[in-house]
N, C-alpha and C. Protein backbone atom coordinates (compact mmCIF):
# COMPACT_ATOMS: atom_id res chain seq x y z
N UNK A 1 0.85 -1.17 0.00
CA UNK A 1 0.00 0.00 0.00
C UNK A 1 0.89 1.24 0.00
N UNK A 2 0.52 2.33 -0.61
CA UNK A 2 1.11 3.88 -0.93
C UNK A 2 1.04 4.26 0.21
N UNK A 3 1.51 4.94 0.70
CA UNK A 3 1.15 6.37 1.95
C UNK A 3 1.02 6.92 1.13
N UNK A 4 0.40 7.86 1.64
CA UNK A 4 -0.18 9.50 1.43
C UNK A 4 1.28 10.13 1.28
N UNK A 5 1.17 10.75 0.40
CA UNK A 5 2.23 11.68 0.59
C UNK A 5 3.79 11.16 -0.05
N UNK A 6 3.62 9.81 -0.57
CA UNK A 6 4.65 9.15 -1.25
C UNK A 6 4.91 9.33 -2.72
N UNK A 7 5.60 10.17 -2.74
CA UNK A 7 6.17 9.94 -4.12
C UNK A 7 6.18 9.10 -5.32
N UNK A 8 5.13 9.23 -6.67
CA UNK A 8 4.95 7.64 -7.43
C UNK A 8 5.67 8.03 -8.13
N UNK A 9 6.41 6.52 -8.35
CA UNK A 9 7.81 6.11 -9.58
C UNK A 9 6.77 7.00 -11.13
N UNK A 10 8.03 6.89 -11.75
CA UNK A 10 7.89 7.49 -13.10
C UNK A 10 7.57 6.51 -13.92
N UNK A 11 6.73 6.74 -15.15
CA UNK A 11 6.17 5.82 -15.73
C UNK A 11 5.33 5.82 -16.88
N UNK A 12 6.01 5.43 -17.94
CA UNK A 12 4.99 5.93 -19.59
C UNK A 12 3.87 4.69 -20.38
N UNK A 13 2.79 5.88 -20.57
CA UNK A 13 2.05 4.85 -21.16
C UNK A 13 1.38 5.65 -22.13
N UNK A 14 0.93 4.94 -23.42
CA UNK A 14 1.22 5.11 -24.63
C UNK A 14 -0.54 5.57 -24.62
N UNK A 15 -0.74 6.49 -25.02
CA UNK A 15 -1.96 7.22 -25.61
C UNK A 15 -3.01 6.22 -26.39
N UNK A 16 -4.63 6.26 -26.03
CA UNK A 16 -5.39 5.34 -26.62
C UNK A 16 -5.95 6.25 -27.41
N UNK A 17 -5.68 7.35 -27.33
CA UNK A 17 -6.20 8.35 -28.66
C UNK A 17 -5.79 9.11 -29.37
N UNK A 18 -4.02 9.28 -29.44
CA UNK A 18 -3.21 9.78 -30.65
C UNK A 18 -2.26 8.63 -30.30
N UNK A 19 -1.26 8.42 -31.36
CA UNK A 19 0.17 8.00 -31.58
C UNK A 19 0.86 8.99 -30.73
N UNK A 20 0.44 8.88 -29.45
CA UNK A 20 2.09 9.28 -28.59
C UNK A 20 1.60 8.42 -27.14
N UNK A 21 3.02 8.76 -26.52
CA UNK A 21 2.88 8.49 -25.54
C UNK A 21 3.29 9.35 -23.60
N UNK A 22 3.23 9.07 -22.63
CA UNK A 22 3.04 10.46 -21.76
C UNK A 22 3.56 9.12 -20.61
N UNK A 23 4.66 10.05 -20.05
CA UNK A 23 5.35 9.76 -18.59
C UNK A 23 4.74 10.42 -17.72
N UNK A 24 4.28 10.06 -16.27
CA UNK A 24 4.47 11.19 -15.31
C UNK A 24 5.59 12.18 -14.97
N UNK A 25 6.42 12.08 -15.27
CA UNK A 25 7.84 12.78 -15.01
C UNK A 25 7.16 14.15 -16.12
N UNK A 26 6.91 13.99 -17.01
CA UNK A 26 6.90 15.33 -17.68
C UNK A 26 5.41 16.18 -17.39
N UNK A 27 4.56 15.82 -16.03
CA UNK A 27 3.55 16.18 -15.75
C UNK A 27 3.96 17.07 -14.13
N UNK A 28 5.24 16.62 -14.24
CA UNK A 28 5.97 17.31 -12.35
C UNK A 28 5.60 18.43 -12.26
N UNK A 29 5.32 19.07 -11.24
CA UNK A 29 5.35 20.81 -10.90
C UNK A 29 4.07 21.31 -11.69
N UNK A 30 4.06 20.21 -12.92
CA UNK A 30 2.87 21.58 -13.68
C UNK A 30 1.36 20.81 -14.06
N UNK A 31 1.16 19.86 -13.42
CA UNK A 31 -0.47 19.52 -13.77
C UNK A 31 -0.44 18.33 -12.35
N UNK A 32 -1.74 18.52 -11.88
CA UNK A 32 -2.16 17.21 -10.97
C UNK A 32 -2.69 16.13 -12.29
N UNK A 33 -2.40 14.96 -11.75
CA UNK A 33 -2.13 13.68 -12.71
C UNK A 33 -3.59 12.40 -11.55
N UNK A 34 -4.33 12.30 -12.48
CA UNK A 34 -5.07 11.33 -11.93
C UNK A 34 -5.31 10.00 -12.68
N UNK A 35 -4.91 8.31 -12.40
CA UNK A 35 -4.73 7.54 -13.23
C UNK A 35 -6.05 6.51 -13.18
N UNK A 36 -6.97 6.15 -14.10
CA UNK A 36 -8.58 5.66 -13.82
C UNK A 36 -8.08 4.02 -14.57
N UNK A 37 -8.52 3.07 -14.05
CA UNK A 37 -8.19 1.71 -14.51
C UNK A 37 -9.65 1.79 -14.47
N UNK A 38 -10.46 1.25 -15.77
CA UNK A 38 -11.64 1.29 -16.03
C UNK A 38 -11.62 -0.29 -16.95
N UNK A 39 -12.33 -1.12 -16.11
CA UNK A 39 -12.88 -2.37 -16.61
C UNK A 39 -13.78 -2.43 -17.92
N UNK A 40 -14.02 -2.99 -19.12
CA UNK A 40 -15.20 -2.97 -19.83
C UNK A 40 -16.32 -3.36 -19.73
N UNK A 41 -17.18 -2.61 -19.93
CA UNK A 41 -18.75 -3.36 -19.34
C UNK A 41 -18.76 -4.55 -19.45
N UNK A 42 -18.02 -5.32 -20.77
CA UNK A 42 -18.73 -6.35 -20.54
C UNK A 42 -17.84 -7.41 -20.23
N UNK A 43 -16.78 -7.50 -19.18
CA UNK A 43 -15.74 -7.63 -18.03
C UNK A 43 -16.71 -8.51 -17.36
N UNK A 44 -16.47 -10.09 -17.71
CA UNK A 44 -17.35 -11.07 -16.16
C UNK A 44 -16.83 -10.26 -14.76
N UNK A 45 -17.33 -10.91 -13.88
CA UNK A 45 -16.83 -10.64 -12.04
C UNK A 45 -16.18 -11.60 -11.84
């Protein structure tokens, strides 16, 4: 588990809606970064 307040590793992942791709490292100092893992509806349980 994270603490609060811990620092997350750096880490790129490749765009599902242009040809690029985006690290957190180049989001530092200048945007809050929120990451959504979203299942597909039609995902059994």
């Amino acid at each position: 588990m994270i603490e609060v307040g811990t620092t997350a590793p750096d880490f790129e992942l490749d765009s599902q809606l242009a040809d690029k791709s985006y690290s957190l490292a180049q989001f530092k100092g200048e945007k809050n970064v929120m990451l959504v893992f979203y299942p597909l509806d039609w995902t059994p349980n």
